[in-house]
N, C-alpha and C. Protein backbone atom coordinates (compact mmCIF):
# COMPACT_ATOMS: atom_id res chain seq x y z
N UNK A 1 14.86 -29.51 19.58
CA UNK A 1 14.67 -30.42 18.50
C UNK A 1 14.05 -31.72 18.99
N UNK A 2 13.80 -32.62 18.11
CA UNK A 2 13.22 -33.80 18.11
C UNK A 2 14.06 -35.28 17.77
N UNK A 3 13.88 -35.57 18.69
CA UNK A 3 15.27 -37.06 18.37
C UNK A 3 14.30 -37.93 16.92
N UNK A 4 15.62 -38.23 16.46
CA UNK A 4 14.95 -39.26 14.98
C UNK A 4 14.74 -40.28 15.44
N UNK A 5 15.12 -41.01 16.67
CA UNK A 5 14.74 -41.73 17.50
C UNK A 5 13.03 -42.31 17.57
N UNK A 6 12.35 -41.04 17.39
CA UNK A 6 10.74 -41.16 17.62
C UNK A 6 10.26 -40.80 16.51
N UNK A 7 9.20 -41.43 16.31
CA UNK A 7 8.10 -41.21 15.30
C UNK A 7 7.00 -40.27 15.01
N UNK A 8 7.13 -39.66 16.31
CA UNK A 8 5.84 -38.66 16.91
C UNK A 8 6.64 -37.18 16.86
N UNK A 9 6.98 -36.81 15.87
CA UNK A 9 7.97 -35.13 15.71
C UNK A 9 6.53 -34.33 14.73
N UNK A 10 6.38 -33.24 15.54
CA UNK A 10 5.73 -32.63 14.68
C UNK A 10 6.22 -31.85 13.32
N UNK A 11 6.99 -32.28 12.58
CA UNK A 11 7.46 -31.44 11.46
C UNK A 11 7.04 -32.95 10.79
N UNK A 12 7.34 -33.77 11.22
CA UNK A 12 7.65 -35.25 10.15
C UNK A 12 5.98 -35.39 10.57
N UNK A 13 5.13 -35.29 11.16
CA UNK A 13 3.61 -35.51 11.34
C UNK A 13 2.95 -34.41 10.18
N UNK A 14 3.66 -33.13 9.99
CA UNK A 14 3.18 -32.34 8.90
C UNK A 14 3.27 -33.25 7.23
N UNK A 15 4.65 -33.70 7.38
CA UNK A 15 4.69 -34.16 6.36
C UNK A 15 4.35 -35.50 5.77
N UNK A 16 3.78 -36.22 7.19
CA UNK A 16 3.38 -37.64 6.86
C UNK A 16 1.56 -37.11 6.13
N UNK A 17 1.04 -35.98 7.21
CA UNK A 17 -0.04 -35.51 6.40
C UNK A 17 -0.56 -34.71 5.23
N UNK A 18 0.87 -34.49 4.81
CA UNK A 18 0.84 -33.97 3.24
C UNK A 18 1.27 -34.92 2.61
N UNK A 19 1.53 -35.87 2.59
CA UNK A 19 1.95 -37.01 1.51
C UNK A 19 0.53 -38.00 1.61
N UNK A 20 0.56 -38.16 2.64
CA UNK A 20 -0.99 -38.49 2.30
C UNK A 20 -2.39 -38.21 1.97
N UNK A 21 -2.40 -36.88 2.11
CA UNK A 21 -2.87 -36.06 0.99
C UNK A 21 -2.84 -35.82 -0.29
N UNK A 22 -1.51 -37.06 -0.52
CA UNK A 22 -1.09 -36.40 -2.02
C UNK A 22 -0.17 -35.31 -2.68
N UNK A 23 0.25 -34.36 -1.27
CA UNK A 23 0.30 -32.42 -1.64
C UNK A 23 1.57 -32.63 -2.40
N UNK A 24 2.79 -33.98 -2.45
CA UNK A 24 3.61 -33.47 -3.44
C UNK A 24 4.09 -35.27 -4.08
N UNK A 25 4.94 -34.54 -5.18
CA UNK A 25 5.07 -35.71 -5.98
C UNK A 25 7.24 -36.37 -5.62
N UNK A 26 7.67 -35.46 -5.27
CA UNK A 26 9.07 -35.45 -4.76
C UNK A 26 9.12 -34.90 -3.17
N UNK A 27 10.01 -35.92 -2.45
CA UNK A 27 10.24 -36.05 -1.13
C UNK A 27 11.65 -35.62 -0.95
N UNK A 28 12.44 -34.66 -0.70
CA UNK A 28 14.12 -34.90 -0.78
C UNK A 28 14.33 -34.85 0.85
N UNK A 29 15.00 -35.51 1.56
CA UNK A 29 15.43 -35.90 2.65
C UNK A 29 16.88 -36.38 2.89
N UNK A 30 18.07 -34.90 3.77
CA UNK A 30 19.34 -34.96 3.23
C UNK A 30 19.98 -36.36 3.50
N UNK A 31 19.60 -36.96 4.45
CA UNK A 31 20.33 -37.92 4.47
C UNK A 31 19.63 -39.26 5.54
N UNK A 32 19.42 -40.82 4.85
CA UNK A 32 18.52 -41.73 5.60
C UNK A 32 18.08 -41.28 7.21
N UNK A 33 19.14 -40.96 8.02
CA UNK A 33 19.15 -41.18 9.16
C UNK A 33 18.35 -39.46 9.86
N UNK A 34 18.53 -38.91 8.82
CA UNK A 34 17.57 -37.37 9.17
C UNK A 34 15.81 -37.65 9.13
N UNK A 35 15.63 -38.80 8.77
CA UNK A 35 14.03 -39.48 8.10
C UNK A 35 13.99 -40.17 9.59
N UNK A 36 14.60 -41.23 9.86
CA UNK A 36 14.55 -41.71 11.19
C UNK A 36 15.46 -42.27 11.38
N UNK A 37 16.50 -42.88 13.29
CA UNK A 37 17.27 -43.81 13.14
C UNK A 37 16.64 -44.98 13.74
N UNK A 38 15.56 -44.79 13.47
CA UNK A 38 14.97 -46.55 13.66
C UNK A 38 14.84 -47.36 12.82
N UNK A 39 15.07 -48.57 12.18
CA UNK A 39 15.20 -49.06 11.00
C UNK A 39 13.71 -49.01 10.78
N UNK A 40 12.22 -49.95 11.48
CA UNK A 40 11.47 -50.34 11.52
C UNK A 40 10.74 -48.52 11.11
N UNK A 41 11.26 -47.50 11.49
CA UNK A 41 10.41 -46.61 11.23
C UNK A 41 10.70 -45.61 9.92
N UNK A 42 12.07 -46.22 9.77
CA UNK A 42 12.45 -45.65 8.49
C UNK A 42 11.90 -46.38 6.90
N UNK A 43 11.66 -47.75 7.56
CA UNK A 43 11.00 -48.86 6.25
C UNK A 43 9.67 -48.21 6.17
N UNK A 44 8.43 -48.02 7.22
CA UNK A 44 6.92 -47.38 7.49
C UNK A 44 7.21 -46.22 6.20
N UNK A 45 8.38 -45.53 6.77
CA UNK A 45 8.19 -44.37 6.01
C UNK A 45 8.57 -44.06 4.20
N UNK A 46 9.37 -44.90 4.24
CA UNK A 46 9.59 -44.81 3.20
C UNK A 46 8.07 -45.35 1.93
N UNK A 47 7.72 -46.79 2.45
CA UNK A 47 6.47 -47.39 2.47
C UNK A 47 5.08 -46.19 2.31
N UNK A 48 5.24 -45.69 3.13
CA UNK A 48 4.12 -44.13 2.80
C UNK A 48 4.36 -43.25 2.18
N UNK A 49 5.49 -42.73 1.92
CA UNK A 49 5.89 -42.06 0.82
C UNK A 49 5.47 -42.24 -0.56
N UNK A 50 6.46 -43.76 -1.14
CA UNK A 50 6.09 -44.58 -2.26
C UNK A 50 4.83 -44.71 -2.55
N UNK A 51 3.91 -45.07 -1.50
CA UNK A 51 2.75 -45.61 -1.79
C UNK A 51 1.68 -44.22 -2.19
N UNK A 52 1.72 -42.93 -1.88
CA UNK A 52 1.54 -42.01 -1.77
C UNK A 52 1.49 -41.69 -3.44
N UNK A 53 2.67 -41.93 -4.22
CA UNK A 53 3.11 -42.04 -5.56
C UNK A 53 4.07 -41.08 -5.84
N UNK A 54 4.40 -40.49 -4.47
CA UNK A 54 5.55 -39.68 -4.41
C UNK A 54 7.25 -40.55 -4.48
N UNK A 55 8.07 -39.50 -4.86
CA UNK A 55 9.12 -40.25 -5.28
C UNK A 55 10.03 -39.96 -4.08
N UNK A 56 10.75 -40.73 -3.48
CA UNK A 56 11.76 -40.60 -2.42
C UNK A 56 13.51 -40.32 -3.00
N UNK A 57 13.66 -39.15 -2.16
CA UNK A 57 15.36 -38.63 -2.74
C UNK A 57 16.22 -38.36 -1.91
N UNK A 58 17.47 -38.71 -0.99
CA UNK A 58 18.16 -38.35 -0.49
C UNK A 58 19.62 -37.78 -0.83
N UNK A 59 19.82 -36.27 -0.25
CA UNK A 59 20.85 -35.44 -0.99
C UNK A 59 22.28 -35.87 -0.72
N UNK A 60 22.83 -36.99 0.18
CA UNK A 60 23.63 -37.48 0.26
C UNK A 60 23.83 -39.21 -0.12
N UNK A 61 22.75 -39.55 -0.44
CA UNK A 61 22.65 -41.28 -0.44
C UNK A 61 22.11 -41.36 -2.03
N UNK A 62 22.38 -42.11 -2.48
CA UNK A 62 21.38 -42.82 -4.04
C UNK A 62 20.37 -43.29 -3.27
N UNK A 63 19.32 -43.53 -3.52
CA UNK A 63 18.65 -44.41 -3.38
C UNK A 63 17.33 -45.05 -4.61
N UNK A 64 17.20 -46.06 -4.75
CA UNK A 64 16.01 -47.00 -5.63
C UNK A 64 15.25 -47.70 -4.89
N UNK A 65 13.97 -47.67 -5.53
CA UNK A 65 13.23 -48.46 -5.05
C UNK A 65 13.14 -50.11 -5.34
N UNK A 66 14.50 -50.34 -5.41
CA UNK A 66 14.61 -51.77 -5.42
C UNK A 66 15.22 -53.25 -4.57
N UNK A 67 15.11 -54.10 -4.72
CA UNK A 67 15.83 -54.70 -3.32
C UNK A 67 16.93 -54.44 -2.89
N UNK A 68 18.24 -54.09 -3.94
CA UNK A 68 18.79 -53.17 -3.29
C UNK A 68 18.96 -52.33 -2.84
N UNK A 69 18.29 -51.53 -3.17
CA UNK A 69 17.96 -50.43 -2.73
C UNK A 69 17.34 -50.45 -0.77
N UNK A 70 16.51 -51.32 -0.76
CA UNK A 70 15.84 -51.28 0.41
C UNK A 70 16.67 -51.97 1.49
N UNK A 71 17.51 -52.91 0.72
CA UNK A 71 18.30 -53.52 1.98
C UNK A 71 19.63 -52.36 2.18
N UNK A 72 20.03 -51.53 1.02
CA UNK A 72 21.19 -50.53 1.38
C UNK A 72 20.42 -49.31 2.69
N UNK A 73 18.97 -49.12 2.11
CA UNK A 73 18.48 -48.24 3.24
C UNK A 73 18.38 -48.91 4.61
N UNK A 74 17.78 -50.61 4.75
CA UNK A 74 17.97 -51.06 5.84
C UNK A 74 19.22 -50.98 6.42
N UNK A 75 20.00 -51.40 6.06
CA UNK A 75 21.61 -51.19 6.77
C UNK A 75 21.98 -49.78 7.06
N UNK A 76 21.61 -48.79 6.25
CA UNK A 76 21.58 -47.63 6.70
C UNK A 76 21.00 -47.21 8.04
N UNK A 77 19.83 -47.46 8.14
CA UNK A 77 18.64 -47.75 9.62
C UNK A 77 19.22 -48.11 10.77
N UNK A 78 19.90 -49.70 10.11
CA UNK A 78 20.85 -50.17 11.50
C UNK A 78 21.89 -49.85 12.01
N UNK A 79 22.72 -48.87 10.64
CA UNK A 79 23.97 -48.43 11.80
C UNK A 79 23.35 -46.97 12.48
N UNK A 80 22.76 -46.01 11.86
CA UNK A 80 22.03 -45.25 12.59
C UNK A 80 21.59 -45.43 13.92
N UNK A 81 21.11 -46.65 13.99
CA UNK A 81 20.08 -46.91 15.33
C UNK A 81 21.48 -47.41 16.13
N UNK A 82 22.27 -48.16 15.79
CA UNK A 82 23.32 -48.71 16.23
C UNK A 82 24.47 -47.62 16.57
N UNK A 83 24.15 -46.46 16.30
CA UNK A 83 25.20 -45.09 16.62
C UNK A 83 24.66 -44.59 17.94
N UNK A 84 22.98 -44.33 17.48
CA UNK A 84 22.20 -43.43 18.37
C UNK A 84 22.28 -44.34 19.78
N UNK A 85 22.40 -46.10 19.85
CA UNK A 85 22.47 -46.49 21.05
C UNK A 85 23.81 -46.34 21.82
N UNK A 86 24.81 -46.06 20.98
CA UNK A 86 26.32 -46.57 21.27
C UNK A 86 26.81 -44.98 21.87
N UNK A 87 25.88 -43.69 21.43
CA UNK A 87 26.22 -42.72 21.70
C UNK A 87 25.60 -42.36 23.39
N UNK A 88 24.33 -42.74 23.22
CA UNK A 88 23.36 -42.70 24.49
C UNK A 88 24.56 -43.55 25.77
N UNK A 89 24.86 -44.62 25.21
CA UNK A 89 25.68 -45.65 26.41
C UNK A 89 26.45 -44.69 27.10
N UNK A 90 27.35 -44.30 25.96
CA UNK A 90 28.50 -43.62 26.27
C UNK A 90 28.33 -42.14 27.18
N UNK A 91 27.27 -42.09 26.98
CA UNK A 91 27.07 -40.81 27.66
C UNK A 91 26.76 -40.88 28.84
N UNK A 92 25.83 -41.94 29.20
CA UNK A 92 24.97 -42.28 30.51
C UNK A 92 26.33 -42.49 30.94
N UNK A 93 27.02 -43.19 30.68
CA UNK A 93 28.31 -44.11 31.60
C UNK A 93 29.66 -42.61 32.51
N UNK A 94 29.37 -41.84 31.35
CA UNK A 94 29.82 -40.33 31.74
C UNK A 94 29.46 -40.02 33.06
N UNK A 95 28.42 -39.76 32.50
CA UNK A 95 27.52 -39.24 33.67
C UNK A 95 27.40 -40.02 35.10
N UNK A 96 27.45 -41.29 34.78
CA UNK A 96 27.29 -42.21 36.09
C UNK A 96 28.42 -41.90 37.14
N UNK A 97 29.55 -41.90 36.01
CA UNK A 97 30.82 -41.70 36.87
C UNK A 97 31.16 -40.40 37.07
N UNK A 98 30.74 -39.37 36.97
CA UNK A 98 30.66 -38.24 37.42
C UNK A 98 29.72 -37.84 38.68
N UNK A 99 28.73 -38.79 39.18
CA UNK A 99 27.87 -38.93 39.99
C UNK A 99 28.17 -39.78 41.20
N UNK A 100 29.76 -40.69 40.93
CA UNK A 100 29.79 -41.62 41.95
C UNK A 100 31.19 -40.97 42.38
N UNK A 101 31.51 -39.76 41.63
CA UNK A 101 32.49 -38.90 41.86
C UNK A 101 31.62 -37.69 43.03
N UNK A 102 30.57 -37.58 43.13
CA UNK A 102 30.15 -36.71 43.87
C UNK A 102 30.39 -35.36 42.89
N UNK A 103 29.75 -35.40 41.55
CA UNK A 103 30.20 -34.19 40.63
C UNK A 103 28.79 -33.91 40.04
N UNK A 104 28.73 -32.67 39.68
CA UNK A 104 27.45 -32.45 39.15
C UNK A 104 27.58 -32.88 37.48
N UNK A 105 26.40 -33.28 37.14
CA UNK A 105 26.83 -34.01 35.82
C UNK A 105 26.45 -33.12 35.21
N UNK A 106 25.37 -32.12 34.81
CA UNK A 106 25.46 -31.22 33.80
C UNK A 106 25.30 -29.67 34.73
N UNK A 107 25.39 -28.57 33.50
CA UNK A 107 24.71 -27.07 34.38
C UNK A 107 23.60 -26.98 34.18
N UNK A 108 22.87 -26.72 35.22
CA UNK A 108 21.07 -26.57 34.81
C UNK A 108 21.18 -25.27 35.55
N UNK A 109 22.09 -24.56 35.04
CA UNK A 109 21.62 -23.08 35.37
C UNK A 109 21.36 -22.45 37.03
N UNK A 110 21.88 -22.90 37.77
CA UNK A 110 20.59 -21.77 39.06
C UNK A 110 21.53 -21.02 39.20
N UNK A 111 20.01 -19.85 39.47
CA UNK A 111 20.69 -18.76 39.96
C UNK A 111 21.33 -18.83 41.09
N UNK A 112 22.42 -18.03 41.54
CA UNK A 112 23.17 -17.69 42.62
C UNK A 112 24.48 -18.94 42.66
N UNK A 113 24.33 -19.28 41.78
CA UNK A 113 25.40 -20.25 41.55
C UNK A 113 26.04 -20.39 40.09
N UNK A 114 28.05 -20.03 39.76
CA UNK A 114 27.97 -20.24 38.65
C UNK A 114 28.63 -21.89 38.63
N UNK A 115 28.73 -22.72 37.25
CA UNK A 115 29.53 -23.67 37.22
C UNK A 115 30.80 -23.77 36.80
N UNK A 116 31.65 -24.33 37.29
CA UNK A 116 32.98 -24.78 36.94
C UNK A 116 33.37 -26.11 36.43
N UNK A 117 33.83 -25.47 35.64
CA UNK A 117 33.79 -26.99 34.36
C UNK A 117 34.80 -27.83 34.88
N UNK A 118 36.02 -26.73 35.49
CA UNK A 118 37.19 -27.81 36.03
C UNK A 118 36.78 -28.58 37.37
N UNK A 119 36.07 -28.49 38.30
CA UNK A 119 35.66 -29.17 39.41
C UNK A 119 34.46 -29.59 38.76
N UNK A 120 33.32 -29.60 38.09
CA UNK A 120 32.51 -29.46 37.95
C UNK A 120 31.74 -29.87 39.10
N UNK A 121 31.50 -29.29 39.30
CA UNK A 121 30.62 -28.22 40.84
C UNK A 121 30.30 -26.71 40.35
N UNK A 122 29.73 -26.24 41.44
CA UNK A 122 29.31 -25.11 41.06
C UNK A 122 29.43 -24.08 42.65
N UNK A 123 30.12 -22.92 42.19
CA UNK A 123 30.59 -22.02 43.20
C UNK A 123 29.87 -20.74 43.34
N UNK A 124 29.20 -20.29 44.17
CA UNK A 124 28.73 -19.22 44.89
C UNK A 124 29.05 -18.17 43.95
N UNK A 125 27.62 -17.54 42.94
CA UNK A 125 28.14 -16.52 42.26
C UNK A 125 27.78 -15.22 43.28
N UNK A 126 28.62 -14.08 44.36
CA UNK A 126 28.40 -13.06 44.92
C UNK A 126 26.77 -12.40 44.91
N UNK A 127 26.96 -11.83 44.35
CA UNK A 127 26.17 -11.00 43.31
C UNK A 127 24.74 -11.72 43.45
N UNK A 128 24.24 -12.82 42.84
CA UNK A 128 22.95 -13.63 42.70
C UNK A 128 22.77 -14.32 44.10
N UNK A 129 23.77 -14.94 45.01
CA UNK A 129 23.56 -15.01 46.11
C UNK A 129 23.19 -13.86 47.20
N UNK A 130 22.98 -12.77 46.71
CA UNK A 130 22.81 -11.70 47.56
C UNK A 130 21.33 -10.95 47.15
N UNK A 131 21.28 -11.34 46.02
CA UNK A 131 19.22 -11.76 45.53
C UNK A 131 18.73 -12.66 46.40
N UNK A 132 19.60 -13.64 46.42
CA UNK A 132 18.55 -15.23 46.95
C UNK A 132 18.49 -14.47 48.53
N UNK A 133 19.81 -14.03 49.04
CA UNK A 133 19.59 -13.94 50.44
C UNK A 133 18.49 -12.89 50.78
N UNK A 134 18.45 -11.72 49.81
CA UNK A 134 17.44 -10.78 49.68
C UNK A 134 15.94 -11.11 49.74
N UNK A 135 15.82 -12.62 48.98
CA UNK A 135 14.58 -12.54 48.96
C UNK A 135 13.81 -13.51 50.19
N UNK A 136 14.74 -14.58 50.67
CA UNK A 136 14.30 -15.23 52.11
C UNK A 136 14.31 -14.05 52.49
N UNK A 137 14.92 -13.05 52.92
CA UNK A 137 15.18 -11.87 54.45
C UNK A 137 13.73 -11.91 53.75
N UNK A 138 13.40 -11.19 52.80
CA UNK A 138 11.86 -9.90 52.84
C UNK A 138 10.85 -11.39 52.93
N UNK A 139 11.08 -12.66 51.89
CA UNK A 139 9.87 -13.35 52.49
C UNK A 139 10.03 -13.67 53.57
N UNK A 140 10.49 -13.97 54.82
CA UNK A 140 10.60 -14.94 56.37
C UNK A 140 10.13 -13.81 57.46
N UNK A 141 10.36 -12.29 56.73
CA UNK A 141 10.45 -10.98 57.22
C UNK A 141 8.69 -10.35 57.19
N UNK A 142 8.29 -10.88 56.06
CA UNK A 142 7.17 -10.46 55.34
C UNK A 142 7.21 -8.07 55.04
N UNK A 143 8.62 -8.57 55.29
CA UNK A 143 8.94 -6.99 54.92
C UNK A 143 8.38 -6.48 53.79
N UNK A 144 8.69 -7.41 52.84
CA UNK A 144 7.75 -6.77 50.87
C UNK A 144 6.62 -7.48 51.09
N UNK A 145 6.00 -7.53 51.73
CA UNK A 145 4.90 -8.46 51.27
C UNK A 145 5.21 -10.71 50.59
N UNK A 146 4.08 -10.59 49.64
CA UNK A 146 4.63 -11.76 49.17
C UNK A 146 5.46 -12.16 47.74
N UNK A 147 5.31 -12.80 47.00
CA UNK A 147 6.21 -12.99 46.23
C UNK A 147 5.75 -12.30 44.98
N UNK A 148 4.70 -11.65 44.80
CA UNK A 148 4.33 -10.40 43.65
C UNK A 148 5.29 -8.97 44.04
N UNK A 149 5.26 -8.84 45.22
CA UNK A 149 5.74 -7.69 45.61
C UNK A 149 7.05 -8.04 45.95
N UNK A 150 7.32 -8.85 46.19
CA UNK A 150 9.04 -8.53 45.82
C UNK A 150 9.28 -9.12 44.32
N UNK A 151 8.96 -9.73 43.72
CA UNK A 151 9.17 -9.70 42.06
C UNK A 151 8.98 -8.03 41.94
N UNK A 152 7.97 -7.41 42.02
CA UNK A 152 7.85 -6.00 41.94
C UNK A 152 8.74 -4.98 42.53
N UNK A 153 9.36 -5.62 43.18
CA UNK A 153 10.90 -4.96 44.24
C UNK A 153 11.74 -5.11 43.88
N UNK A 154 12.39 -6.56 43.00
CA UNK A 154 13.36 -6.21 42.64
C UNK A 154 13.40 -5.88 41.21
N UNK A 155 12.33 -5.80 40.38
CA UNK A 155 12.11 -4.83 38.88
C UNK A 155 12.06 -3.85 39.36
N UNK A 156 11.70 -3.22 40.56
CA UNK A 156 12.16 -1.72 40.74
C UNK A 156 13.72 -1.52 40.88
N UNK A 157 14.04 -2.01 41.30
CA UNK A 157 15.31 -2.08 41.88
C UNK A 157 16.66 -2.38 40.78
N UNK A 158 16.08 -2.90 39.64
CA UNK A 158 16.62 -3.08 38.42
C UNK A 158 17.58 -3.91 39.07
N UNK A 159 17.13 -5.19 39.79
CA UNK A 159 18.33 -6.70 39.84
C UNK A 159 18.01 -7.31 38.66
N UNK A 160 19.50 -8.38 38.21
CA UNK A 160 19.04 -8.46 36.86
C UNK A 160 18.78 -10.17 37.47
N UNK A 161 17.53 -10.58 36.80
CA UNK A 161 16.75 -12.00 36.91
C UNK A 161 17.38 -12.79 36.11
N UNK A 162 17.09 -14.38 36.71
CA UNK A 162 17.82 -15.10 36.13
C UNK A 162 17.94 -15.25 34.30
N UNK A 163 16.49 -15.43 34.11
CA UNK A 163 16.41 -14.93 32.65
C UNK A 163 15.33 -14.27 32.37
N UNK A 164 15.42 -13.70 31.09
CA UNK A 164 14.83 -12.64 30.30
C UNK A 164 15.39 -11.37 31.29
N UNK A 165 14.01 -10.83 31.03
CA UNK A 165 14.82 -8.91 31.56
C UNK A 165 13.95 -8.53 32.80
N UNK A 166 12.71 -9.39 33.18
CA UNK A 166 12.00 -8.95 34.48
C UNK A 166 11.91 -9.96 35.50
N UNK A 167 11.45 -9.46 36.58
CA UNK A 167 11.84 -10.88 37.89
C UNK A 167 10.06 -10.70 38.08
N UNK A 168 9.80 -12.35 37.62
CA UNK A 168 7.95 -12.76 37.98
C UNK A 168 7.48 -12.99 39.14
N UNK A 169 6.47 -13.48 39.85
CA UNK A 169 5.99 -13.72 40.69
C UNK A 169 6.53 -15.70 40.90
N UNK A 170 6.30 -16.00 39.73
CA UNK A 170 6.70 -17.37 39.42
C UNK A 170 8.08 -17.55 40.32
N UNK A 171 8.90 -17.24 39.56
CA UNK A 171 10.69 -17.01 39.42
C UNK A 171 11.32 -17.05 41.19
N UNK A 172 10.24 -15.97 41.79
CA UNK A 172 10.83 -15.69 43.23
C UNK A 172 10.06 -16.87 43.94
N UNK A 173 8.45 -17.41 43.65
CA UNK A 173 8.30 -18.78 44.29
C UNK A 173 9.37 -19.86 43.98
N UNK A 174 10.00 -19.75 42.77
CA UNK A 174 10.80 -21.06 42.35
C UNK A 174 11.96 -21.45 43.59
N UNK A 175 12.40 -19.43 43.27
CA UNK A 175 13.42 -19.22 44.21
C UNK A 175 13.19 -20.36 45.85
N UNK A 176 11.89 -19.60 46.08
CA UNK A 176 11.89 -20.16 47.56
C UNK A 176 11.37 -21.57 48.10
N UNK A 177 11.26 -22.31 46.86
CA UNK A 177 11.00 -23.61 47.07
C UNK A 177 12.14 -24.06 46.94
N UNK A 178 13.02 -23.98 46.24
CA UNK A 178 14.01 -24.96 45.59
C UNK A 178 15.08 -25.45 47.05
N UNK A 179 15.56 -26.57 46.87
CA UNK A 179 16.10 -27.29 47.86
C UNK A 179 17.07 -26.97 47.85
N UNK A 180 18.10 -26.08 46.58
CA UNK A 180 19.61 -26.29 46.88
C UNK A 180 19.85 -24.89 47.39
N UNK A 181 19.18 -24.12 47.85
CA UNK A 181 19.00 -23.03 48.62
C UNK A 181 19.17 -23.44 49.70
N UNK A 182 18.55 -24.84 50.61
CA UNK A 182 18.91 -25.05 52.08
C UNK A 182 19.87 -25.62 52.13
N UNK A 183 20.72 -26.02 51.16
CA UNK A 183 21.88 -26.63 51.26
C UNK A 183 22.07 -28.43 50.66
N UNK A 184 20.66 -28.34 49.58
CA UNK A 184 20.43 -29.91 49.13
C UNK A 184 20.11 -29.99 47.62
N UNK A 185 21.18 -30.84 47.37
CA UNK A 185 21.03 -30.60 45.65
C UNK A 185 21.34 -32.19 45.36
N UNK A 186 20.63 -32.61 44.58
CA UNK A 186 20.74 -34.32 43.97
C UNK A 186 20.72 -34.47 42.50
């Protein structure tokens, strides 16, 4: 998805170019802060809408096109924007201290490793570590060849890849670049 945060979402760029086109006469948008939580980009928009001669409707809010109206949507804007910063804080600050804990702050997945939510770290999954070790031996070995032919070795071999259902040429370079394979992960 696309944070309401930004102005540049291609679904809301479809529809900024059908309203300015004209293509409809009713806008329904469930709720202010689904339009944007920037105040400054939620006023633009509303502003192009209206001006458009289309009518603006939200399925949870009243709204008019009148000064009250525009200052109830402004305040709307600001606690929005005022959530989306208060949520971001809170999160970074998570994360910081999970990092000065020596803890991994989220799972980004690698193979040969699963995560544990209670240490959060991540422990030696058997099984996928015995791919990774598989595939240094044949590349350092040049036993399979290079990294087409053992992608092609272990789809013969039916190992199951990290994702989807076949192991690429890509996937096994990733493998053998990546740093937390020598023992270095940041």
């Amino acid at each position: 998805g696309y944070s309401g945060a930004y102005l540049e979402r291609p679904q809301l760029d479809a529809l900024r170019d059908a309203i300015a086109d004209k293509l409809f006469d009713l806008v329904v948008i469930y709720e202010p802060d689904r339009l944007s939580r920037e105040t400054a980009h939620l006023l633009l928009l509303t502003q192009e809408i209206e001006r458009s001669g289309a009518k603006l409707e939200f399925v949870l809010t009243e709204y008019k096109n009148t000064p009250e109206g525009q200052l109830f949507l402004t305040t709307k804007g600001a606690f929005a924007s005022y959530e989306r910063a208060t949520i971001r804080e809170r999160t970074m600050r998570g994360k910081r201290v999970k990092l000065r804990q020596g803890k991994v702050v989220e799972d980004s997945g690698v193979y040969g490793y699963d995560y544990d939510k209670e240490t959060n770290g991540y422990v030696i999954n058997p099984y996928e570590a015995g791919v990774i070790n598989r595939i240094f031996k044949w590349y350092n070995s040049n036993e399979k060849g290079g990294c087409h032919s053992i992608a092609a070795e272990l789809n013969k071999r039916r190992t199951i890849p990290p994702k989807g259902t076949r192991w690429h040429m890509s996937t096994v370079r990733s493998i053998l670049r990546r740093q937390m394979y020598t023992g270095e992960y940041y």
